[in-house]
Structures are given as structure tokens and as C-alpha cells.
C-alpha atoms as a PDB file:
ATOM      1  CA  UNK A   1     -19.313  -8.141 -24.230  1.00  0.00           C
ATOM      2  CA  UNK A   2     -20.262  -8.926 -20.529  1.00  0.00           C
ATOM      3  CA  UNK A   3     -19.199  -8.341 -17.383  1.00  0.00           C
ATOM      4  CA  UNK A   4     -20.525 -11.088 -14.779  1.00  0.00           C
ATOM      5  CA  UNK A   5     -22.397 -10.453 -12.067  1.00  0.00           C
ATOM      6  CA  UNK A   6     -19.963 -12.260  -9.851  1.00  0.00           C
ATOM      7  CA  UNK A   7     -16.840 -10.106 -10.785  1.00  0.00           C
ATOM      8  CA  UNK A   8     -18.927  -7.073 -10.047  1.00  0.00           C
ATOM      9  CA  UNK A   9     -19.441  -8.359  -6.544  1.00  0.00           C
ATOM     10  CA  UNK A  10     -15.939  -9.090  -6.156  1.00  0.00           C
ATOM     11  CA  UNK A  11     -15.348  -5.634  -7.091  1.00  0.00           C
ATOM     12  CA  UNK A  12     -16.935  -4.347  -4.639  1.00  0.00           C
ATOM     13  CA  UNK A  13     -15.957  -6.746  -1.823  1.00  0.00           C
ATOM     14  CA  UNK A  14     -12.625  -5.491  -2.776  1.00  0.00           C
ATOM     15  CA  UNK A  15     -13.640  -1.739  -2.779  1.00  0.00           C
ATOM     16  CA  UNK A  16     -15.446  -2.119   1.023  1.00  0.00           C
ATOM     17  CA  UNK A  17     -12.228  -3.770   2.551  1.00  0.00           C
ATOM     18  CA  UNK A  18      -9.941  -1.297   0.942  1.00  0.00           C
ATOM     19  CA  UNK A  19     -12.394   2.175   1.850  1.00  0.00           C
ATOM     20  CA  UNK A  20     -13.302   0.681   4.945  1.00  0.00           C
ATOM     21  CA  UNK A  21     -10.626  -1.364   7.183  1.00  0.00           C
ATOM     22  CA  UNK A  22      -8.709   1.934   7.672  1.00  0.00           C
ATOM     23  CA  UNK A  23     -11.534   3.382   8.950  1.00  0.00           C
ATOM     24  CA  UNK A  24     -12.853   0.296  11.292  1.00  0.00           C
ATOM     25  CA  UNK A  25      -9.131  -0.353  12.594  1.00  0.00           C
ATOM     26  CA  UNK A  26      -9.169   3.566  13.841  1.00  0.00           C
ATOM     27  CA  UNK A  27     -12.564   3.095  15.554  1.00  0.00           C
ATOM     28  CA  UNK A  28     -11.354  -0.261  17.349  1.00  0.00           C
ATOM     29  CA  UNK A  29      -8.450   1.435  18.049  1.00  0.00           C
ATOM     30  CA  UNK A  30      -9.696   4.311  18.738  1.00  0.00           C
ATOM     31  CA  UNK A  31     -10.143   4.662  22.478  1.00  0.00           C
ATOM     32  CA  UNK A  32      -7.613   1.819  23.919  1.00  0.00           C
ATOM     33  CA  UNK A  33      -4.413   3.536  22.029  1.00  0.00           C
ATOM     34  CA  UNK A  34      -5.651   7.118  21.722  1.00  0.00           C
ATOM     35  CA  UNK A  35      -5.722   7.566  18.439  1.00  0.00           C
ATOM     36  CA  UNK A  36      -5.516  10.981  17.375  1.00  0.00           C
ATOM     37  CA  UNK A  37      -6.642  12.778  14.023  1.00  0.00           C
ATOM     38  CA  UNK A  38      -3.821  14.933  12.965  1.00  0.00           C
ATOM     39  CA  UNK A  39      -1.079  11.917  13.063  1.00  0.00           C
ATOM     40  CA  UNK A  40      -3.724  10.056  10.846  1.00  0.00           C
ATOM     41  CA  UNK A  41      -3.433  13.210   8.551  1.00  0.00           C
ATOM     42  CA  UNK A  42       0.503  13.191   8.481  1.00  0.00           C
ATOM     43  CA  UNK A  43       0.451   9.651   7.465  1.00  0.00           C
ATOM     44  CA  UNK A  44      -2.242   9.844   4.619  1.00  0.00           C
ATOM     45  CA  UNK A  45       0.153  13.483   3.082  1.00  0.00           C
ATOM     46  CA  UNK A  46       3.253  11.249   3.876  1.00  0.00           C
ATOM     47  CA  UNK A  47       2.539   9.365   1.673  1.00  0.00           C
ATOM     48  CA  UNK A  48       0.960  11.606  -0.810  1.00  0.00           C
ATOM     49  CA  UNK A  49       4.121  13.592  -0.808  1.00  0.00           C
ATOM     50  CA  UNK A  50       6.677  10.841  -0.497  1.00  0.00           C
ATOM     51  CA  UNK A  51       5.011   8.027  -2.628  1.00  0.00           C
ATOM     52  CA  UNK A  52       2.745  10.122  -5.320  1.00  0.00           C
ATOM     53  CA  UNK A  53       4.970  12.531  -5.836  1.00  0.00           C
ATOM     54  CA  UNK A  54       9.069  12.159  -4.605  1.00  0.00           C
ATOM     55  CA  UNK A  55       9.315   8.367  -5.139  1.00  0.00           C
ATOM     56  CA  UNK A  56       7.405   8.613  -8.663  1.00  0.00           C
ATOM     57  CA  UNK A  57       9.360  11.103  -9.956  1.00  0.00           C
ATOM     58  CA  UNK A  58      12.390   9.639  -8.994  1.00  0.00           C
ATOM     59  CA  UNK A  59      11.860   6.341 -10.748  1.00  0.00           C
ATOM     60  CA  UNK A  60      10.423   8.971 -13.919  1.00  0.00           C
ATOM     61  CA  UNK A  61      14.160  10.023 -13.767  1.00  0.00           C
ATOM     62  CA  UNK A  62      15.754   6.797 -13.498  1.00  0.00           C
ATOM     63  CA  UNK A  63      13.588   4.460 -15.481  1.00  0.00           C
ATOM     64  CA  UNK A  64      13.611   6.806 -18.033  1.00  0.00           C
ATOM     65  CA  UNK A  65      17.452   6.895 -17.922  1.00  0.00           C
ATOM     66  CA  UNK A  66      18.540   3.452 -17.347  1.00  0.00           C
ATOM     67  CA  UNK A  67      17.245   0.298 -18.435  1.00  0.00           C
ATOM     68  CA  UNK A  68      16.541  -1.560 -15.321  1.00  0.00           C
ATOM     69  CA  UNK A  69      13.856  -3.399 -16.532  1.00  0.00           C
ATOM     70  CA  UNK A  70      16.067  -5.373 -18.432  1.00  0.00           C
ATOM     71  CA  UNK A  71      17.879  -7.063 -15.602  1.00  0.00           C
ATOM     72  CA  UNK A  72      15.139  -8.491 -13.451  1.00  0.00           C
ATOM     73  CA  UNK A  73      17.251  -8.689 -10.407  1.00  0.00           C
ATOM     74  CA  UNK A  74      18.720  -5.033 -10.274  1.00  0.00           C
ATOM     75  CA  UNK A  75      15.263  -3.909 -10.919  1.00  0.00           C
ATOM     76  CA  UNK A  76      14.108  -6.210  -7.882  1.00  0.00           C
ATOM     77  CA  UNK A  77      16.971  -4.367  -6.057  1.00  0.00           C
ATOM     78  CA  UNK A  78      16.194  -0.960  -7.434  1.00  0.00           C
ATOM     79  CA  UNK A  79      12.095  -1.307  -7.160  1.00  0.00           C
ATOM     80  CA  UNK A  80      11.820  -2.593  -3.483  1.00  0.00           C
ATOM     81  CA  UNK A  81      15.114  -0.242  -2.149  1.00  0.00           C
ATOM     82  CA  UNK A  82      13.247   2.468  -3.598  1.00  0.00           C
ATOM     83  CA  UNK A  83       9.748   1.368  -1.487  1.00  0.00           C
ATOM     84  CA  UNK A  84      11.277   1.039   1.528  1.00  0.00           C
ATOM     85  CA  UNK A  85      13.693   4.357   1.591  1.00  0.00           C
ATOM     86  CA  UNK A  86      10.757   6.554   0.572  1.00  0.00           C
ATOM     87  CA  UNK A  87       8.182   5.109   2.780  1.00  0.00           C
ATOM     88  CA  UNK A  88      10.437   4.536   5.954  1.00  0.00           C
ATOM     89  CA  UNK A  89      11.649   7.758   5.666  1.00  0.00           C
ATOM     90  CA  UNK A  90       8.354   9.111   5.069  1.00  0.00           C
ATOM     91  CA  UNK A  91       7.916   7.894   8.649  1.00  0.00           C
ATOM     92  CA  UNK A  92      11.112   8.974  10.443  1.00  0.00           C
ATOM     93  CA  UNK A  93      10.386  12.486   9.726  1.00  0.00           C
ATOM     94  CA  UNK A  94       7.143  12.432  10.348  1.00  0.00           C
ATOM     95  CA  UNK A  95       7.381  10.788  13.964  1.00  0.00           C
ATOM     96  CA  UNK A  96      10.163  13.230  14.719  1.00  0.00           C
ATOM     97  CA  UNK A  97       7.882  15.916  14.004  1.00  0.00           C
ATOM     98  CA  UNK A  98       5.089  14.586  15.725  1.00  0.00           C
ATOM     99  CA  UNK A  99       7.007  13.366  18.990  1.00  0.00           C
ATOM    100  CA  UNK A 100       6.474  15.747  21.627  1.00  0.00           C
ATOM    101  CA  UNK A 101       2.984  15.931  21.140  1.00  0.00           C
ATOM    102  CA  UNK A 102       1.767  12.297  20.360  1.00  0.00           C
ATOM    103  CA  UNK A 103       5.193  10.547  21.363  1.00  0.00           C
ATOM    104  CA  UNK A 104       2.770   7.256  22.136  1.00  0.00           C
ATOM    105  CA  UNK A 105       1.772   4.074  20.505  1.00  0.00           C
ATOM    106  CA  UNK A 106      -1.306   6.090  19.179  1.00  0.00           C
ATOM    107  CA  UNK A 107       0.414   8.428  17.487  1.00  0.00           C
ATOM    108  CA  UNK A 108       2.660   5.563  15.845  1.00  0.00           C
ATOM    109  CA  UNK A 109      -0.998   3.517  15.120  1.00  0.00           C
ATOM    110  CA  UNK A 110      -2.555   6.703  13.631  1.00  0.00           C
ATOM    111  CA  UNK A 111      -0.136   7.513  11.227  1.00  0.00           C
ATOM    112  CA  UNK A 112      -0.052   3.773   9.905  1.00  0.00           C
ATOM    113  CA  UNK A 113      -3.775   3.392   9.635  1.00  0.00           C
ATOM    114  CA  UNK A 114      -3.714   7.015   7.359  1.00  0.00           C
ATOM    115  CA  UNK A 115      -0.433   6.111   5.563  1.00  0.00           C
ATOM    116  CA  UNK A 116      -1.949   2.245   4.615  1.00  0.00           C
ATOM    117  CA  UNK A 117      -5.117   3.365   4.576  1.00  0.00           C
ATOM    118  CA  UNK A 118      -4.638   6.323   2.066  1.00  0.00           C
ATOM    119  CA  UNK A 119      -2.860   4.266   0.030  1.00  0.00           C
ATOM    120  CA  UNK A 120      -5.649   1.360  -0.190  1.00  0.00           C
ATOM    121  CA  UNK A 121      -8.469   3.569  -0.789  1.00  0.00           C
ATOM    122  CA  UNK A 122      -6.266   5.763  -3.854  1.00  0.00           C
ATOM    123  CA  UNK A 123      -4.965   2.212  -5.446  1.00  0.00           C
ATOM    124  CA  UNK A 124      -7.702  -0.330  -4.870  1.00  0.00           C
ATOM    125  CA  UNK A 125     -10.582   1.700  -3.793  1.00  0.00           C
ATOM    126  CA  UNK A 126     -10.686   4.753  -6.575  1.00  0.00           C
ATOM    127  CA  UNK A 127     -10.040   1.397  -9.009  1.00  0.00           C
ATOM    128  CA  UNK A 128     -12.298  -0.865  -8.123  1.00  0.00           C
ATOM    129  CA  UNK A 129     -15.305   2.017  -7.713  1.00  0.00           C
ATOM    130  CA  UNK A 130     -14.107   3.107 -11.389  1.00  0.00           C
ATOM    131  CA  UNK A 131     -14.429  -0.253 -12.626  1.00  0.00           C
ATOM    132  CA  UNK A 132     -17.730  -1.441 -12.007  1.00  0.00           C
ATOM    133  CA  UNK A 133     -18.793   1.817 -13.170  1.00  0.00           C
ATOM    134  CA  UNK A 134     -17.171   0.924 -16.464  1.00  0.00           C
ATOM    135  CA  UNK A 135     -18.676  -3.208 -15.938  1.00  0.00           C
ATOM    136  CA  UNK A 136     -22.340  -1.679 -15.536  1.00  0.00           C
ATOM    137  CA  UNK A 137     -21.954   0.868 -18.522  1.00  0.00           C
ATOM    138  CA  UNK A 138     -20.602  -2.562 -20.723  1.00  0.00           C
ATOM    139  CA  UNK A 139     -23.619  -4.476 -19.376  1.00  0.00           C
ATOM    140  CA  UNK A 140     -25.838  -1.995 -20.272  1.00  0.00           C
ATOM    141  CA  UNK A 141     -24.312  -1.424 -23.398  1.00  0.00           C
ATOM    142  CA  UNK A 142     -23.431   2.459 -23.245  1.00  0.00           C
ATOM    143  CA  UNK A 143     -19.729   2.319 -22.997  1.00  0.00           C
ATOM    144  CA  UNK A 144     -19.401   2.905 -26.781  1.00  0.00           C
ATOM    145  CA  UNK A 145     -20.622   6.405 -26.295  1.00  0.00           C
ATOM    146  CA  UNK A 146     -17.743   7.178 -24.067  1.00  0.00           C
ATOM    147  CA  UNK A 147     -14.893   5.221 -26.401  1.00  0.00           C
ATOM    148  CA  UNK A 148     -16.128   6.507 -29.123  1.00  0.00           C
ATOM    149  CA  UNK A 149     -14.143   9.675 -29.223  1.00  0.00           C
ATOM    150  CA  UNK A 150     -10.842   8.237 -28.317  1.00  0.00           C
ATOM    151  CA  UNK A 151      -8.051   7.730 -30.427  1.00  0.00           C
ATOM    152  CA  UNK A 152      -4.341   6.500 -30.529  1.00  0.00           C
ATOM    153  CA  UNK A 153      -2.902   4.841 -27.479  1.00  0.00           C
ATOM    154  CA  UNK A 154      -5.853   5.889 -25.221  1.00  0.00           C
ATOM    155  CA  UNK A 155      -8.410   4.248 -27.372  1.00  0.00           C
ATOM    156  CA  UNK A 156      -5.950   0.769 -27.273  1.00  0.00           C
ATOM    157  CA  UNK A 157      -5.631   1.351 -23.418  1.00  0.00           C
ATOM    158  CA  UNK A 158      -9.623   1.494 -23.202  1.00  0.00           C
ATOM    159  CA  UNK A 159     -10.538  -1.531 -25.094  1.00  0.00           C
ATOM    160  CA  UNK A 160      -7.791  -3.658 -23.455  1.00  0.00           C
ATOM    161  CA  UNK A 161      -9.221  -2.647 -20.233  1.00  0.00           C
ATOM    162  CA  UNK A 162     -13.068  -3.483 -21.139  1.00  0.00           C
ATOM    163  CA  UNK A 163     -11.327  -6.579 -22.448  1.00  0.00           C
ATOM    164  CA  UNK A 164      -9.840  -7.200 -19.158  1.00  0.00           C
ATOM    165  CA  UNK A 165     -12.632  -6.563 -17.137  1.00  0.00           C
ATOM    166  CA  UNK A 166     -15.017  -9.209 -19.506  1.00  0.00           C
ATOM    167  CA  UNK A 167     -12.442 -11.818 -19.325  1.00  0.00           C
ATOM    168  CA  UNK A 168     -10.945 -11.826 -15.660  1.00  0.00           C
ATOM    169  CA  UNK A 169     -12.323 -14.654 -13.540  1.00  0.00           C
ATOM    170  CA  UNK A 170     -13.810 -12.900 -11.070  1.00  0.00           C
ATOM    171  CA  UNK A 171     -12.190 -14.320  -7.592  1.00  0.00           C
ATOM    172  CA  UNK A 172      -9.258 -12.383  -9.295  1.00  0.00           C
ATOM    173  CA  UNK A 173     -11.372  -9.297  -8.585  1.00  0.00           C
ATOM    174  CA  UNK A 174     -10.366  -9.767  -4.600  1.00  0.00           C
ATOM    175  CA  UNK A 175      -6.914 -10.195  -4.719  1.00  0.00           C
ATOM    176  CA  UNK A 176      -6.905  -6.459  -4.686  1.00  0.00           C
ATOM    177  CA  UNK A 177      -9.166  -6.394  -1.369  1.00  0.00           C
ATOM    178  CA  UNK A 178      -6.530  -9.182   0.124  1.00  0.00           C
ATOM    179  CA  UNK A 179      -3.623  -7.283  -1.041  1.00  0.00           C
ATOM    180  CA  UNK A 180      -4.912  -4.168   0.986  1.00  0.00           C
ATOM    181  CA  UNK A 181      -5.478  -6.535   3.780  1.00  0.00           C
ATOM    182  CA  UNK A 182      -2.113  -6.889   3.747  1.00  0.00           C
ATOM    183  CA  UNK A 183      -0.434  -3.752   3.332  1.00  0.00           C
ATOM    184  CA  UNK A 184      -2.560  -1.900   6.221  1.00  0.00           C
ATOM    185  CA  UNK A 185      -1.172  -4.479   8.280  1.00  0.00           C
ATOM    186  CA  UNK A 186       2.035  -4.063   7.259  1.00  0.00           C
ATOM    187  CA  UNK A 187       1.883  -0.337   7.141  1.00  0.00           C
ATOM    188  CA  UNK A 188       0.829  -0.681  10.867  1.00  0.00           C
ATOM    189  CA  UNK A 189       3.649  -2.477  11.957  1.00  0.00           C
ATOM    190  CA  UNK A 190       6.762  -0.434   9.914  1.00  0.00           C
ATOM    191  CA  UNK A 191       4.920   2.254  11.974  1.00  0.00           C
ATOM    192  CA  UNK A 192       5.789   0.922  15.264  1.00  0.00           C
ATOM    193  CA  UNK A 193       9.257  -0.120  14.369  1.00  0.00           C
ATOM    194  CA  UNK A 194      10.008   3.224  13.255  1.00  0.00           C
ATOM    195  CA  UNK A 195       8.615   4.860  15.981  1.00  0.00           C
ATOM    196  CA  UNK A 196      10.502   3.237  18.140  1.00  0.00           C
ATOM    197  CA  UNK A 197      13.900   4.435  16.612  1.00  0.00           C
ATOM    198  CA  UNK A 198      12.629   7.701  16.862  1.00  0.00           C
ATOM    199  CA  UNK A 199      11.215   7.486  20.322  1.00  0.00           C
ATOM    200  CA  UNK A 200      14.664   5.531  21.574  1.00  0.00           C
ATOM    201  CA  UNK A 201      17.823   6.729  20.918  1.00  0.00           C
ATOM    202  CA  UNK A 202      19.213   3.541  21.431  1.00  0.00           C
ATOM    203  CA  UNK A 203      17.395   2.031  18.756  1.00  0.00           C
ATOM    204  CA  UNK A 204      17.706   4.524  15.905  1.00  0.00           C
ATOM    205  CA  UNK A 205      18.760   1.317  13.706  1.00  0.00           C
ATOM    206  CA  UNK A 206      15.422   0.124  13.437  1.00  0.00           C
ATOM    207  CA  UNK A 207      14.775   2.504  10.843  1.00  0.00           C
ATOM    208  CA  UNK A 208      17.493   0.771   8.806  1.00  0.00           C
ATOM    209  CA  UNK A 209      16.158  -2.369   9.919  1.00  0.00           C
ATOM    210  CA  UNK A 210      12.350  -1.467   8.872  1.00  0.00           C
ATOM    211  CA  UNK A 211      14.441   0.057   5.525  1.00  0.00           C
ATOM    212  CA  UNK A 212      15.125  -3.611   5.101  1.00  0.00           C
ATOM    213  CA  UNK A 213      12.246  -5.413   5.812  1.00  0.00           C
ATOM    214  CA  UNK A 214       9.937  -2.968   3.602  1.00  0.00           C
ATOM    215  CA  UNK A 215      12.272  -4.143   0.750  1.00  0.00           C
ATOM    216  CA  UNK A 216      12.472  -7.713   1.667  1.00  0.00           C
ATOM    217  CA  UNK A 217       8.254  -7.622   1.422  1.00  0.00           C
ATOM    218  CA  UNK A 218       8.332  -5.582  -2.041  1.00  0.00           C
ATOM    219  CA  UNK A 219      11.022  -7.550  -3.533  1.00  0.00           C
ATOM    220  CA  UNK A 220       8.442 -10.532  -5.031  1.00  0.00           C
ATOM    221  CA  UNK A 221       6.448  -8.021  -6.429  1.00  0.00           C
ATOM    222  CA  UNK A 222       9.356  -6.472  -8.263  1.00  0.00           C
ATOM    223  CA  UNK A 223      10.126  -9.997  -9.576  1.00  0.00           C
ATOM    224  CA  UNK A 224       6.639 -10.415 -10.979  1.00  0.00           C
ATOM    225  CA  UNK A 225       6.127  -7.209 -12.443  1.00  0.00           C
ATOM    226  CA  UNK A 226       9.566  -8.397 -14.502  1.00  0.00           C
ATOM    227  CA  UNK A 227       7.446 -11.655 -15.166  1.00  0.00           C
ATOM    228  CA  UNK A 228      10.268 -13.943 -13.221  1.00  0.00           C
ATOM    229  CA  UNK A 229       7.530 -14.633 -10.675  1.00  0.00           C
ATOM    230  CA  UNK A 230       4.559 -15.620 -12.615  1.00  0.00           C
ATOM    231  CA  UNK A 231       1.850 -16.838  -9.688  1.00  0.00           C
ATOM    232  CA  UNK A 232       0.162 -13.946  -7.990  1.00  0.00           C
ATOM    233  CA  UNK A 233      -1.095 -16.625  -5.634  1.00  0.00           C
ATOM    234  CA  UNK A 234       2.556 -17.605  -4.923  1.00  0.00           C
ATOM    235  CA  UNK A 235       3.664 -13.688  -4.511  1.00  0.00           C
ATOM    236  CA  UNK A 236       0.106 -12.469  -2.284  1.00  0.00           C
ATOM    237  CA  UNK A 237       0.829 -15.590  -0.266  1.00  0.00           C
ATOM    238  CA  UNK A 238       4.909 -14.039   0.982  1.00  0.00           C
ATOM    239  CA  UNK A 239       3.000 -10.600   1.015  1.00  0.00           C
ATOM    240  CA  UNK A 240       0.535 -12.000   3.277  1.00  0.00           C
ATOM    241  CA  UNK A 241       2.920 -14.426   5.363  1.00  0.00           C
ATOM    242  CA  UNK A 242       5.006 -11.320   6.042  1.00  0.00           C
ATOM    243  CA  UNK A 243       2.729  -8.538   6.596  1.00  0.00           C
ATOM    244  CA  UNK A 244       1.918 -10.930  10.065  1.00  0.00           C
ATOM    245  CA  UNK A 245       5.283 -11.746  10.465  1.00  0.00           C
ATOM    246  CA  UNK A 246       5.633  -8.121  10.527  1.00  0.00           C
ATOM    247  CA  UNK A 247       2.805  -7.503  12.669  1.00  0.00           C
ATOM    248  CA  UNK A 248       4.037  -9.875  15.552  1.00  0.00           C
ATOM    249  CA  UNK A 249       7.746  -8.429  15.859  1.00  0.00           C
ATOM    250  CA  UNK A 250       5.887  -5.114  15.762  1.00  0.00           C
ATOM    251  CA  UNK A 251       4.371  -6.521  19.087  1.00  0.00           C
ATOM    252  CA  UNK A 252       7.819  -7.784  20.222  1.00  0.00           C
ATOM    253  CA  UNK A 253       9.209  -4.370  19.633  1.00  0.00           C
ATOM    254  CA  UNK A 254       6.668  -2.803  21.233  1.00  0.00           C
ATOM    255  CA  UNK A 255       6.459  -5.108  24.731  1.00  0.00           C
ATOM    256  CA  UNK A 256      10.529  -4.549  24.743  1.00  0.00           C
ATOM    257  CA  UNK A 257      11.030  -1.064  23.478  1.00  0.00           C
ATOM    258  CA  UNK A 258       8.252   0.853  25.280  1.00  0.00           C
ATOM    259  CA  UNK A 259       9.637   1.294  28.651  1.00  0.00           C
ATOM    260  CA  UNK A 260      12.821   2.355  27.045  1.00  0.00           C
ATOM    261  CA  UNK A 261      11.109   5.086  25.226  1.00  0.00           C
ATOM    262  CA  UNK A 262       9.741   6.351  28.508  1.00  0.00           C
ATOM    263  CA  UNK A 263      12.550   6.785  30.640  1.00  0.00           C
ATOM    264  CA  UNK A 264      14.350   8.316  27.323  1.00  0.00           C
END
């Protein structure tokens, strides 16, 4: 068994763009928005709290209740419903918190960049950093000596993951770099919308609206995890499509919504 050379590289491609974006976006940002550290705190325990921990649990309850997974499209409904309540909520109370101390764009900017950014360095970073760990203990032919205690199902998860990890071709390797690419940006622009329905009473239905569009984005993913959708190409391309869609009426919302906030 052998990992190539060129997955380990894409490994790590995909392990720099999902530690480090967060952290460039908040130093570009930085000084023309304000950012501020504790809003980029909220938003990385936001979604510790509501994603880890709430929104987990919750589909421990129901999954293990009801067979969803059978039905591909109720599961589609359940999955992405489920994403975007959490998460959107996750922001709503967090912004009202947060309001009458960094009530600006910033604040709105920090908290996505910790809320994305959290989330791409504890799915795609830890994962990536884990596996070509694992890749240069198969190359070098010590990973028996760690799978050689293991028994039952955690011995049959180990070897198909060495199995995965020797077979993959290894542009595959970035998709989880892209996908990050994609959810920051996303995560940046739910931010805004929701801000604004906190900041403007007028337009407390974004938050429904950003409810929506969270789903609307998840809702592919759903479908492939069901194996309906079998093309990750065909599912990262709508991901990526609408994370800038998302981006630009974040932008909209923003140029329209910001004078609003102020006199409010």
C-alpha cells in the first residue's frame, strides 16, 4: 500500500485554505470593517454549541427514531431545514446579544469569519492534518503498529480508511479545500443578512429568508449523501454558484439596509 505523493500535496493544499482563509479574510478585513475579536469568538462557540452539540443531538434523536433515510426527499427536507434553523438561529441570538456593542458590519463580518472559519478548520483542517499523518505512516510502512490492536468495527473502519486514502485520485483531495472556500463565503454572507434583521426592525424576515436560503444551499448535499445526486462535481459546482450568489445579495442587502439600521 501507497499513498502518492500528489494526494499528500493535495492534502495539504486543502488543509492551508481551510486553517488559513479565516484567518487572512480577518486580517484584510481587519482595519476597513473593524473587525473585532470577541464577535469572532461568539461565532466560532455558536457554532460549537449550536452545530456540535444542539443540531447533532437532535438528528441523534430523530434519525435514531425515524427512518428518514429511506425517503431521499424528506431527508433532503429534514437534513437542510435542520442546517439552516440551527445555524441562522445560531446567528440571531448571537447578533442580538452582541448589538449594542458591535451593532456594525464588523461585528456581522467577525462572527462569520469565526462561525465559517471554525467550522473549516474542525471538518477539513483537523481531517486533512490527520490524514497525511496516517498517508506518511502507510508510506513508511508503520501503520500496522497502530492497527494492530484494533478489533471489531474500528479495525473495519481503519482499513477502509487506509484503503481510501491509497485509492482516491488525488485532485479529490481538494474538493475539501474548495468546499471550505465555499462555505466561509457563504457563512459571511448569512452573517450580513441576519444582521440586518436584527439591526432593522423592519427587516426581521430576513432571518426567515436566510432560514431559506441556508436550506436551499444544503439541500444537494442532502440528496447526495442519499446517493440521488451522484457527481460531487455537479453538487460543489451549486455549492459554489450559490455561496457567490449569496455573497452579492449580501452586498445588495448591505448598500440598501445600512442606512436603515442607523436611523433605527
Amino acid at each position: 500500500m501507497h499513498v502518492s505523493a500528489a494526494s499528500i500535496i493535495c492534502m495539504g493544499v486543502s488543509a492551508l485554505v481551510s486553517i488559513g482563509t479565516p484567518i487572512v479574510l480577518f486580517v484584510i478585513f481587519y482595519r476597513k470593517y473593524k473587525l473585532r475579536a470577541l464577535p469572532l469568538l461568539a461565532g466560532s462557540l455558536a457554532f460549537v454549541l449550536f452545530v456540535l452539540i444542539l443540531e447533532r443531538s437532535a438528528h441523534v434523536l430523530v434519525l435514531g427514531t425515524f427512518n428518514i433515510k429511506e425517503n431521499p426527499f424528506v431527508y433532503m427536507v429534514y437534513g437542510a431545514l435542520m442546517a439552516g434553523v440551527f445555524e441562522e438561529t445560531a446567528r440571531f441570538l448571537s447578533f442580538n446579544a452582541l448589538k449594542k456593542k458591535y451593532g456594525n458590519i464588523g461585528g456581522a463580518l467577525s462572527y462569520g469569519i469565526g462561525h465559517g472559519g471554525i467550522e473549516a478548520m474542525s471538518l477539513a483542517g483537523s481531517s486533512m492534518i490527520y490524514n497525511i499523518v496516517l498517508s506518511v505512516m502507510i508510506n513508511a510502512g508503520s501503520v500496522e503498529a497502530v492497527t494492530a490492536d484494533l478489533q471489531g468495527e474500528a479495525s473495519i473502519q481503519a482499513s477502509a480508511q487506509i484503503t481510501a486514502l491509497t485509492t482516491t485520485a488525488p485532485y479529490l483531495f481538494l474538493i475539501g479545500g474548495i468546499e471550505r472556500l465555499f462555505a466561509i463565503g457563504m457563512h459571511l454572507a448569512l452573517s450580513v443578512v441576519v444582521f440586518y434583521a436584527v439591526s432593522c426592525r423592519s427587516k426581521r424576515w430576513l432571518y426567515l429568508l436566510a432560514i431559506l436560503l441556508h436550506a436551499a444551499v444544503d439541500a444537494p448535499v442532502a440528496l447526495m449523501q442519499t446517493g440521488v445526486i451522484q457527481s460531487v462535481f455537479l453538487v460543489e459546482s451549486f455549492v459554489g454558484a450559490s455561496s457567490v450568489s449569496l455573497l452579492l445579495l449580501a452586498a445588495f442587502i448591505h448598500k440598501n439596509a445600512s442606512r436603515t439600521a442607523v436611523k433605527e
